[in-house]
C-alpha atoms as a PDB file:
ATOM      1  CA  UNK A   1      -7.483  17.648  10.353  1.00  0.00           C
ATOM      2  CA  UNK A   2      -6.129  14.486  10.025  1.00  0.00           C
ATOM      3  CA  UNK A   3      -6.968  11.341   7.871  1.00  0.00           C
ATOM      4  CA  UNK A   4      -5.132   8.657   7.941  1.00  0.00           C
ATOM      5  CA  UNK A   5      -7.126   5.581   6.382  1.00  0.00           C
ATOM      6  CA  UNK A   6      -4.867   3.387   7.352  1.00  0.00           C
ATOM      7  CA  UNK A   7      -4.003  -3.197   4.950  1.00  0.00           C
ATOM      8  CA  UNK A   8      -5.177 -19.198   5.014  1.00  0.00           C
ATOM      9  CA  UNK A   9      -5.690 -23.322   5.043  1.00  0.00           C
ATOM     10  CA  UNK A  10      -3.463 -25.409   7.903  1.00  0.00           C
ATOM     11  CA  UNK A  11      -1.566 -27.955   6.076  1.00  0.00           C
ATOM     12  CA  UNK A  12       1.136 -30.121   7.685  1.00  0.00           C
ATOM     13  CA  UNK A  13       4.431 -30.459   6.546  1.00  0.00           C
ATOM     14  CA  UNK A  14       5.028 -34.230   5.396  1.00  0.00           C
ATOM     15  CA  UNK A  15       7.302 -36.131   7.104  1.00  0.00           C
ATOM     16  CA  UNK A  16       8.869 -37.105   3.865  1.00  0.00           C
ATOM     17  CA  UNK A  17       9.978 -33.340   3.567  1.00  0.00           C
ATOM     18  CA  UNK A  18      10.952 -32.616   6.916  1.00  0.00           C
ATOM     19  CA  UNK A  19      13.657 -35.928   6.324  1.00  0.00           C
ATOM     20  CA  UNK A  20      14.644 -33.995   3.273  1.00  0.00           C
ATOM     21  CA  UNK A  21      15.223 -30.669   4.919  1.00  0.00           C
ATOM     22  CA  UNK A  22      17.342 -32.580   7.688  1.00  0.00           C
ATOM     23  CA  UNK A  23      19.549 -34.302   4.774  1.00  0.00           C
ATOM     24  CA  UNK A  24      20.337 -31.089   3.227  1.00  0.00           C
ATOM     25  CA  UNK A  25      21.794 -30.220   6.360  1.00  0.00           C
ATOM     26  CA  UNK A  26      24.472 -33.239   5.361  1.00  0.00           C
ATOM     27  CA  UNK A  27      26.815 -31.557   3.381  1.00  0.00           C
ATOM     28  CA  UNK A  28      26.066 -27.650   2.711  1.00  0.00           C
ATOM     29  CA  UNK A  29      28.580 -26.563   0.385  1.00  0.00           C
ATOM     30  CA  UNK A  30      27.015 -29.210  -1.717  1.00  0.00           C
ATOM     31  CA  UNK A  31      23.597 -28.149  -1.280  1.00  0.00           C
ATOM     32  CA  UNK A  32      23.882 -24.043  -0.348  1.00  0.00           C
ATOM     33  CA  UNK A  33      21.214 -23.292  -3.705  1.00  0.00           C
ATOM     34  CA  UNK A  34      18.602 -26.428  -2.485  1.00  0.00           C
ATOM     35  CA  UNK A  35      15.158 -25.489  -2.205  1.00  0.00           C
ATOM     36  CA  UNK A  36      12.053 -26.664  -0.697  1.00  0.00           C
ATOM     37  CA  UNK A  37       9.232 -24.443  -2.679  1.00  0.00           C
ATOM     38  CA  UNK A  38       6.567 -26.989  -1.416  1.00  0.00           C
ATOM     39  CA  UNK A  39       8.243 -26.801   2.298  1.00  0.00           C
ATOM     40  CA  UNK A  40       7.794 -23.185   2.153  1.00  0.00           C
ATOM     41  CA  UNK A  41       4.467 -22.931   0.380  1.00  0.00           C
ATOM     42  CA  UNK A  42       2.998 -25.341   3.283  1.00  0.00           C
ATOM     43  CA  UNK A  43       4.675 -23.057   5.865  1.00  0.00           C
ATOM     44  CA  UNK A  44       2.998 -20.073   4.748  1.00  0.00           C
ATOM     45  CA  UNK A  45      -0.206 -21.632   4.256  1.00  0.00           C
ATOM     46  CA  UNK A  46       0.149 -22.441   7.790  1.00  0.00           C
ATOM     47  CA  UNK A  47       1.049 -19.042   8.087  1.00  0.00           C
ATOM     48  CA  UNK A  48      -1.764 -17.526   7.096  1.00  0.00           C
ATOM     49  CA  UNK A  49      -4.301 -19.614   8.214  1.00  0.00           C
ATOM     50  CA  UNK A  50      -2.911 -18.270  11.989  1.00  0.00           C
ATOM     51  CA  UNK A  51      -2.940 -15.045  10.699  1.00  0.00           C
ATOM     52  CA  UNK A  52      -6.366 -15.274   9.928  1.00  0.00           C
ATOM     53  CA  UNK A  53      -7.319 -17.372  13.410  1.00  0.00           C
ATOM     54  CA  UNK A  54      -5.473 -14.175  15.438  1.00  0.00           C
ATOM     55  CA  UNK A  55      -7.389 -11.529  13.446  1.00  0.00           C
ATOM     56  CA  UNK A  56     -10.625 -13.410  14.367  1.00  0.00           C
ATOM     57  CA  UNK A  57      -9.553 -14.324  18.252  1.00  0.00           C
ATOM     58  CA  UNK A  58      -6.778 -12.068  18.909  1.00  0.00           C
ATOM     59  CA  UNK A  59      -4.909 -15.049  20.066  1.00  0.00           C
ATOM     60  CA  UNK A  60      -1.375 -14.373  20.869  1.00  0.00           C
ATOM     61  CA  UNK A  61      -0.132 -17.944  20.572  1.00  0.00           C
ATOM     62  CA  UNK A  62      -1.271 -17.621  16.834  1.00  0.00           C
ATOM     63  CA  UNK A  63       0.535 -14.627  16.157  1.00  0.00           C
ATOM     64  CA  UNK A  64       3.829 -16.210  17.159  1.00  0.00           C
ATOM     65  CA  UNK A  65       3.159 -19.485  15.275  1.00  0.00           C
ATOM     66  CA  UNK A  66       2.013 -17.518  12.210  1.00  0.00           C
ATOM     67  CA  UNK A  67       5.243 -14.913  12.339  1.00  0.00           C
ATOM     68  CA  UNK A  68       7.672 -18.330  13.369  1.00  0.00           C
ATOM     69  CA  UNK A  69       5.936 -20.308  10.020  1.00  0.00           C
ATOM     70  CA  UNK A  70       6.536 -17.499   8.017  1.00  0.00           C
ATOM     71  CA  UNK A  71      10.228 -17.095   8.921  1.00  0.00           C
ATOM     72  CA  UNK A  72      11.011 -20.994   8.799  1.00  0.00           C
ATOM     73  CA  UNK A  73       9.720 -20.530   4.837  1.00  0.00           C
ATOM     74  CA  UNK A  74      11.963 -17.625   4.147  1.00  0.00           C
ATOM     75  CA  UNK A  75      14.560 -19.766   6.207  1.00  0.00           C
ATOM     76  CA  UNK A  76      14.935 -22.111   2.853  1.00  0.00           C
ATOM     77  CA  UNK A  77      13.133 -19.979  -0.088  1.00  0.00           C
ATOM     78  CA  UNK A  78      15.168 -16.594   1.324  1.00  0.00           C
ATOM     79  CA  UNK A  79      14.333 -14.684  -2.330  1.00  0.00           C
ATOM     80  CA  UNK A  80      10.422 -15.161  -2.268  1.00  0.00           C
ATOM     81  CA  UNK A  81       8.790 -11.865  -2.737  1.00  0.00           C
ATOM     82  CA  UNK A  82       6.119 -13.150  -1.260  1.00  0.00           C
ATOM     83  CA  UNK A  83       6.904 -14.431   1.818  1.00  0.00           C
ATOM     84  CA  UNK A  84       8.926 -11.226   2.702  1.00  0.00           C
ATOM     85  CA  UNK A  85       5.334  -9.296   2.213  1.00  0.00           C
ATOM     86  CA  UNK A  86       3.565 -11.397   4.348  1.00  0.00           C
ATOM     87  CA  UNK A  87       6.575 -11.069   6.922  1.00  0.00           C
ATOM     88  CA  UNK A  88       5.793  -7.556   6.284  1.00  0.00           C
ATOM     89  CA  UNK A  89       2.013  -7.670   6.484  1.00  0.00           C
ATOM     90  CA  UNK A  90       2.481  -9.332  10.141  1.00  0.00           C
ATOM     91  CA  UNK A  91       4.380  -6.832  11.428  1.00  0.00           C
ATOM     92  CA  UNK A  92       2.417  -4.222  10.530  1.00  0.00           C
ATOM     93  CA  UNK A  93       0.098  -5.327  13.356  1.00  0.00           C
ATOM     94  CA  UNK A  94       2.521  -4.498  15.805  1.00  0.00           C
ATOM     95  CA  UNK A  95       2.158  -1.085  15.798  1.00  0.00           C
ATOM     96  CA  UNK A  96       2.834  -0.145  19.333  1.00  0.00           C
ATOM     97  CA  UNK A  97       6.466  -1.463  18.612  1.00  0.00           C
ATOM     98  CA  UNK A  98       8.772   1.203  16.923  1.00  0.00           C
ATOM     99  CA  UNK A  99      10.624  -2.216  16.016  1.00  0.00           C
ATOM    100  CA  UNK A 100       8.198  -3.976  14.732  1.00  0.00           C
ATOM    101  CA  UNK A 101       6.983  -0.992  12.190  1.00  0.00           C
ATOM    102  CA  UNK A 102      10.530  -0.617  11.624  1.00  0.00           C
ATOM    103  CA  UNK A 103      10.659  -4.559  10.976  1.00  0.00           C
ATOM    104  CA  UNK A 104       8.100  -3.785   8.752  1.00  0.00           C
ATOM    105  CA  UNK A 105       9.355  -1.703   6.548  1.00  0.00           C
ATOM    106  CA  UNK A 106      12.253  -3.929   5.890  1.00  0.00           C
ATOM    107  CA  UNK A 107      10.169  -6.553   5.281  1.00  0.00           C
ATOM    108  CA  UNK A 108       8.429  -4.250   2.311  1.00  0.00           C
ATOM    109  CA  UNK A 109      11.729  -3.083   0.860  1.00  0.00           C
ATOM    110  CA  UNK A 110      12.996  -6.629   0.398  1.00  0.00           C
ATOM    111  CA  UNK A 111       9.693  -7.596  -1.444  1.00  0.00           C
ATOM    112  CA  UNK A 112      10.239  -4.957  -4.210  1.00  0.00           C
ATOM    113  CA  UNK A 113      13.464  -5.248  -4.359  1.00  0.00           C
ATOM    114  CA  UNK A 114      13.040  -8.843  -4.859  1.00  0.00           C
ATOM    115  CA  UNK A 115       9.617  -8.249  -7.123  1.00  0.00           C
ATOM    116  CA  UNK A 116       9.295  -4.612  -8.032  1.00  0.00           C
ATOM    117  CA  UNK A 117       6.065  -5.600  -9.826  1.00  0.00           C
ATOM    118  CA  UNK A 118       4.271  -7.151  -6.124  1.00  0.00           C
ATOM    119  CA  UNK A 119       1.252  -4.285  -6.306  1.00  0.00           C
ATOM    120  CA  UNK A 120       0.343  -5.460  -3.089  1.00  0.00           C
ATOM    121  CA  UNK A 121       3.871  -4.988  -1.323  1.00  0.00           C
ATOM    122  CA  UNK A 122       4.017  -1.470  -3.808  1.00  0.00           C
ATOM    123  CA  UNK A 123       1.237   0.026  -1.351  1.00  0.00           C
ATOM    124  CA  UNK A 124       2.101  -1.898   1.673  1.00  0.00           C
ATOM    125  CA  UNK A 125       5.425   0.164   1.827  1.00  0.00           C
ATOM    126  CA  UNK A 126       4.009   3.263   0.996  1.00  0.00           C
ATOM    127  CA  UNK A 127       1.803   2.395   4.215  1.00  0.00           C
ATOM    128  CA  UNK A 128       4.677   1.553   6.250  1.00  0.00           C
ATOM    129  CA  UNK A 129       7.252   4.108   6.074  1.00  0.00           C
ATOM    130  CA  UNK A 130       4.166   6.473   6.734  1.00  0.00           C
ATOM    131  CA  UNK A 131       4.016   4.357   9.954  1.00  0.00           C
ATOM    132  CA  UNK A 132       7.440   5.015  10.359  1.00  0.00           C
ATOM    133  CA  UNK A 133       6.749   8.646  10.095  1.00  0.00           C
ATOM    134  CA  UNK A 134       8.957   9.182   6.878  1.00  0.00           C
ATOM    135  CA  UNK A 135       6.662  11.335   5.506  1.00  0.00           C
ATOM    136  CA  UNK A 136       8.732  12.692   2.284  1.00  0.00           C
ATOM    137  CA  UNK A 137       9.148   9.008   1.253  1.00  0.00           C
ATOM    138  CA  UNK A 138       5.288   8.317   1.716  1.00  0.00           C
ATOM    139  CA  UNK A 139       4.895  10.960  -0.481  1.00  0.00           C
ATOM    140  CA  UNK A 140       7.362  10.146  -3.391  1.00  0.00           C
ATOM    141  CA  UNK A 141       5.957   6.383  -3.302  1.00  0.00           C
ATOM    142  CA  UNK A 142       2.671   7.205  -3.884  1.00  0.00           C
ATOM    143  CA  UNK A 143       3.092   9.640  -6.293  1.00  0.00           C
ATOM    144  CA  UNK A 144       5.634   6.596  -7.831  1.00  0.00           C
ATOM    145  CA  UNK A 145       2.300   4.510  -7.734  1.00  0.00           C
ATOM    146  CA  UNK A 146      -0.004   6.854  -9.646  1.00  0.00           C
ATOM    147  CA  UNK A 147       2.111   7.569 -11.917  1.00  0.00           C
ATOM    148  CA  UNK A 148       3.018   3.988 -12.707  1.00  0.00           C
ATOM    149  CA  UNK A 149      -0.981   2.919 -12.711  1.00  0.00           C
ATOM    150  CA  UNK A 150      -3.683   5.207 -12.510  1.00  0.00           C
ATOM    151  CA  UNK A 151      -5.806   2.091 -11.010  1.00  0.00           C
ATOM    152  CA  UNK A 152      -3.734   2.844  -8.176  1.00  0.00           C
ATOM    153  CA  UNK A 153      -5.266   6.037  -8.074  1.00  0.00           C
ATOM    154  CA  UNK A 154      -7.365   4.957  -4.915  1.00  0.00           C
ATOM    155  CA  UNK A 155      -9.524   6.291  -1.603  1.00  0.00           C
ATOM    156  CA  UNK A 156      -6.708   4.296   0.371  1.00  0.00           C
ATOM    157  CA  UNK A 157      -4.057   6.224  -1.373  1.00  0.00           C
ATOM    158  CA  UNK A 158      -5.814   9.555  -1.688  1.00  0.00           C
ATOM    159  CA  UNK A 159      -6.166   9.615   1.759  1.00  0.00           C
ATOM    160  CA  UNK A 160      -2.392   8.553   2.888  1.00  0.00           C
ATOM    161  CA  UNK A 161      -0.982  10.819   0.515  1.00  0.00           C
ATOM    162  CA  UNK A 162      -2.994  13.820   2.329  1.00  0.00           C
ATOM    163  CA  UNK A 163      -2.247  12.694   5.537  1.00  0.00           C
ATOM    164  CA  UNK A 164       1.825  12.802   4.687  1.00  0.00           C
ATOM    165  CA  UNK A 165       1.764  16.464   3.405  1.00  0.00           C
ATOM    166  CA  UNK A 166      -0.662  17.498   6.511  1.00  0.00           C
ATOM    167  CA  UNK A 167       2.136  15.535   8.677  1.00  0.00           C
ATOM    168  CA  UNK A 168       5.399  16.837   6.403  1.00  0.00           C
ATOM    169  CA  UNK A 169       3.944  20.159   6.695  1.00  0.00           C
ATOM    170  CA  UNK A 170       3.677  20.557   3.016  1.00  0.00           C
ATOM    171  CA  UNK A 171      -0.080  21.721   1.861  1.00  0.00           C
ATOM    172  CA  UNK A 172       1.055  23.783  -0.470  1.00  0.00           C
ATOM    173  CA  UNK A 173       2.804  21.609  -2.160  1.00  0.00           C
ATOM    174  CA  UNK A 174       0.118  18.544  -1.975  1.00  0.00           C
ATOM    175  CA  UNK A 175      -2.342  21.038  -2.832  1.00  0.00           C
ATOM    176  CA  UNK A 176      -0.607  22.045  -6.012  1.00  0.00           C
ATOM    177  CA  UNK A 177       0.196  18.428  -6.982  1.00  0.00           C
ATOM    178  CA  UNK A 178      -3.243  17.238  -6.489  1.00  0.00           C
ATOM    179  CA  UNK A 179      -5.026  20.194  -8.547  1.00  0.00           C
ATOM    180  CA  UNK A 180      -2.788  19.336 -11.307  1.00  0.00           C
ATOM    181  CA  UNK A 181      -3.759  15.400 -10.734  1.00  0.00           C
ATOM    182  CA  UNK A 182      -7.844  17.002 -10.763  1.00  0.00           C
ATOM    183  CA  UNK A 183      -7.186  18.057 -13.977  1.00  0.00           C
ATOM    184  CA  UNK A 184      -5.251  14.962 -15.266  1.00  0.00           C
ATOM    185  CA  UNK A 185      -7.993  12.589 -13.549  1.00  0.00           C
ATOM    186  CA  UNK A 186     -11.573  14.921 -13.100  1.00  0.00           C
ATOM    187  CA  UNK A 187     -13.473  11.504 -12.901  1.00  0.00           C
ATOM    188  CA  UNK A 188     -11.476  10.309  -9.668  1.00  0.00           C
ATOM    189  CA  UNK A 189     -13.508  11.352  -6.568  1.00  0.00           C
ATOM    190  CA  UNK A 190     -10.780  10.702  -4.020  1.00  0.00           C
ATOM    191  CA  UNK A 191      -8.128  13.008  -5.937  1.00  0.00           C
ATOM    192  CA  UNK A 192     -11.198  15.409  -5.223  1.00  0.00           C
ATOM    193  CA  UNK A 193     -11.171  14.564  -1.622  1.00  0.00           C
ATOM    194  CA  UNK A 194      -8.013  14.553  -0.979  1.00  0.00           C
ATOM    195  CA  UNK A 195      -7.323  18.120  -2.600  1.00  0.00           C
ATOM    196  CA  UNK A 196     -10.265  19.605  -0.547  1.00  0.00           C
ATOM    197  CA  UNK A 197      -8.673  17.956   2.592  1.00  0.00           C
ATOM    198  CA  UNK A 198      -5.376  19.557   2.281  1.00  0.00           C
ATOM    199  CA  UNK A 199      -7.277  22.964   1.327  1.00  0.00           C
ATOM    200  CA  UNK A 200      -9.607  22.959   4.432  1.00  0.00           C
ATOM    201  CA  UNK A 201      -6.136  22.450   6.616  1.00  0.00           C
ATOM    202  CA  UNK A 202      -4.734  25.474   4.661  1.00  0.00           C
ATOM    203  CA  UNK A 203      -7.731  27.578   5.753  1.00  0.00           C
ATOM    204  CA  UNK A 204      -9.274  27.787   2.049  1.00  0.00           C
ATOM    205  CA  UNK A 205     -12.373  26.061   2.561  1.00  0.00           C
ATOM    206  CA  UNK A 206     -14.276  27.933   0.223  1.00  0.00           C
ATOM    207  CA  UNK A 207     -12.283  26.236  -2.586  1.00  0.00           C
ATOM    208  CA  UNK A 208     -12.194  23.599   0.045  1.00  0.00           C
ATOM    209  CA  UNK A 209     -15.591  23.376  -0.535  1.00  0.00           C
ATOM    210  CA  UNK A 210     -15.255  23.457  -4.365  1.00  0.00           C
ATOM    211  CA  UNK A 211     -13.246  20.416  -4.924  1.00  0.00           C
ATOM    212  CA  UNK A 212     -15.832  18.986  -3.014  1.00  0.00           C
ATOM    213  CA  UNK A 213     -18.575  20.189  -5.902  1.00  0.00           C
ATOM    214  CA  UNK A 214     -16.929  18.471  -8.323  1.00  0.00           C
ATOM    215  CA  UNK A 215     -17.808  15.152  -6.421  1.00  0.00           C
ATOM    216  CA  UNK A 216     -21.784  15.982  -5.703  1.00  0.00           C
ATOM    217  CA  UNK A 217     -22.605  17.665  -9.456  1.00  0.00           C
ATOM    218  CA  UNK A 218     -20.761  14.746 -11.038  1.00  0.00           C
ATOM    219  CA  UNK A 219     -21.911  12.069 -13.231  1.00  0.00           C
ATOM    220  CA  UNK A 220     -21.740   8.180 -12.238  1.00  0.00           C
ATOM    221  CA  UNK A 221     -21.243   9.132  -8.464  1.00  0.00           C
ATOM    222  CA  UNK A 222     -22.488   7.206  -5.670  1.00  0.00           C
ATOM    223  CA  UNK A 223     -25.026   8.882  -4.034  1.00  0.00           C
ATOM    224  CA  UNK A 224     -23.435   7.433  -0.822  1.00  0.00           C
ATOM    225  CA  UNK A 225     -19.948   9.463  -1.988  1.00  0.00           C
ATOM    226  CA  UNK A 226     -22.138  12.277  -2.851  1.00  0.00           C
ATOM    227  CA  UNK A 227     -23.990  12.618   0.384  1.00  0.00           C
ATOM    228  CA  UNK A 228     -20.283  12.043   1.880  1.00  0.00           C
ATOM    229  CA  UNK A 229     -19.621  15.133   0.379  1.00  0.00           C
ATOM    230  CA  UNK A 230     -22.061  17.298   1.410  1.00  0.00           C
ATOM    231  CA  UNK A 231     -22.050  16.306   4.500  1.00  0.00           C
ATOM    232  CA  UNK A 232     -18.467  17.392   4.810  1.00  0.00           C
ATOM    233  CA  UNK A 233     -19.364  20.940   3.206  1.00  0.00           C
ATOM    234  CA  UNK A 234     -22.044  21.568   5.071  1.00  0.00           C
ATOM    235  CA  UNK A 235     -19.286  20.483   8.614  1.00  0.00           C
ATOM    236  CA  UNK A 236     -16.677  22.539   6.925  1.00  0.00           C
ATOM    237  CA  UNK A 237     -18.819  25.814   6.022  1.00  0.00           C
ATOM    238  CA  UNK A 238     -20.405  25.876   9.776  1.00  0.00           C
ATOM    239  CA  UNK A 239     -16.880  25.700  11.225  1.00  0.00           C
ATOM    240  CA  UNK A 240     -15.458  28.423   9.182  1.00  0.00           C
ATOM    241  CA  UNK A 241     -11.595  28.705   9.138  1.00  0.00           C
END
């Protein structure tokens, strides 16, 4: 069983700027460590607020002006974290192209290599090179992630991290790591989840079904998460295994 959760204002580019872009061009030895921050901050605002048309319309034309803005900012702020992660975060939307995940991914690594402290670009790899079916690596980065923050301890994360031992062929070993993480974290219902998840798959679902207690008899539980939960049981105990 597989689960696999899978992760912007137009403003124009003064004229004044675009003059000053074209004069750096003048002499380059002289001017090889010249920035434009506000060049590329406009660029990615214009970048985004594509993005955002495309998710909405599913525009083509907007993809390609979003991804071209994007890589004209990086063009003359090359070591912005952030502008590598929202290369990356484009990408990721191609995912019937093995070069575009691939793409992707690079896009990630350069973020944290640039910012190893971008959260956002953090989980956004561990998301891609699960994409790009490097399931080991999925595996050490999130693990990486919780045990840098527990905050990062979420159902987004839970669920990925299942997904890449189910896909590495590695139960055992997810199902070991995420008992001990039960005990380290009882209060975190996806750890829960996610253990009973990789225990159904290994044909336990009586303590399948267990892990899932923990979430229903606990305290400060959504009933939503609860009823979630027995729900699943109930699936899981008619199907046998």
């Amino acid at each position: 069983m597989r689960y696999i959760f899978l992760i912007v204002l137009f403003l124009s580019i003064s004229l004044s700027q675009i003059q000053a872009a074209e004069l750096s061009q003048g002499n380059e030895a002289e001017n090889e460590n010249i920035r434009y921050p506000a060049l590329a901050y406009n660029l990615l605002q214009q970048a985004e607020h594509d993005y955002l048309i495309w998710k909405e319309t599913k525009d083509p034309e907007r993809f390609q002006r979003a991804l071209f803005n994007v890589e004209s900012a990086l063009a003359v702020e090359p070591e912005k974290s952030e502008l590598w992660f929202f290369k990356g975060v484009l990408l990721s939307e191609l995912k019937a192209s093995p070069e575009g995940m691939q793409l992707a991914l690079t896009a990630f690594l350069q973020t944290v290599s640039l910012n190893p402290e971008h959260g956002r670009g953090q989980v956004m790899l561990a998301q891609s090179l699960f994409n790009n079916g490097l399931y080991l690596e999925t595996i050490d980065q999130i693990k990486f992630l919780f045990a840098k923050d527990r905050n990062l301890i979420t159902p987004q994360l839970t669920s990925l991290l299942a997904s890449s031992y189910i896909a590495a062929g590695r139960t055992e070993d997810g199902s070991q790591y995420l008992l001990e993480e039960s005990f380290l974290h009882p209060e975190s219902t996806s750890i829960h989840v996610a253990l009973a998840v990789l225990l159904r798959d290994k044909g336990q679902t009586t303590e399948a079904i267990s892990s899932l207690q923990q979430i229903i008899n606990g305290e400060n539980v959504p009933i939503e998460l609860k009823n979630y939960a027995v729900t699943l049981g109930e699936k899981w105990q008619k199907e046998g295994k």
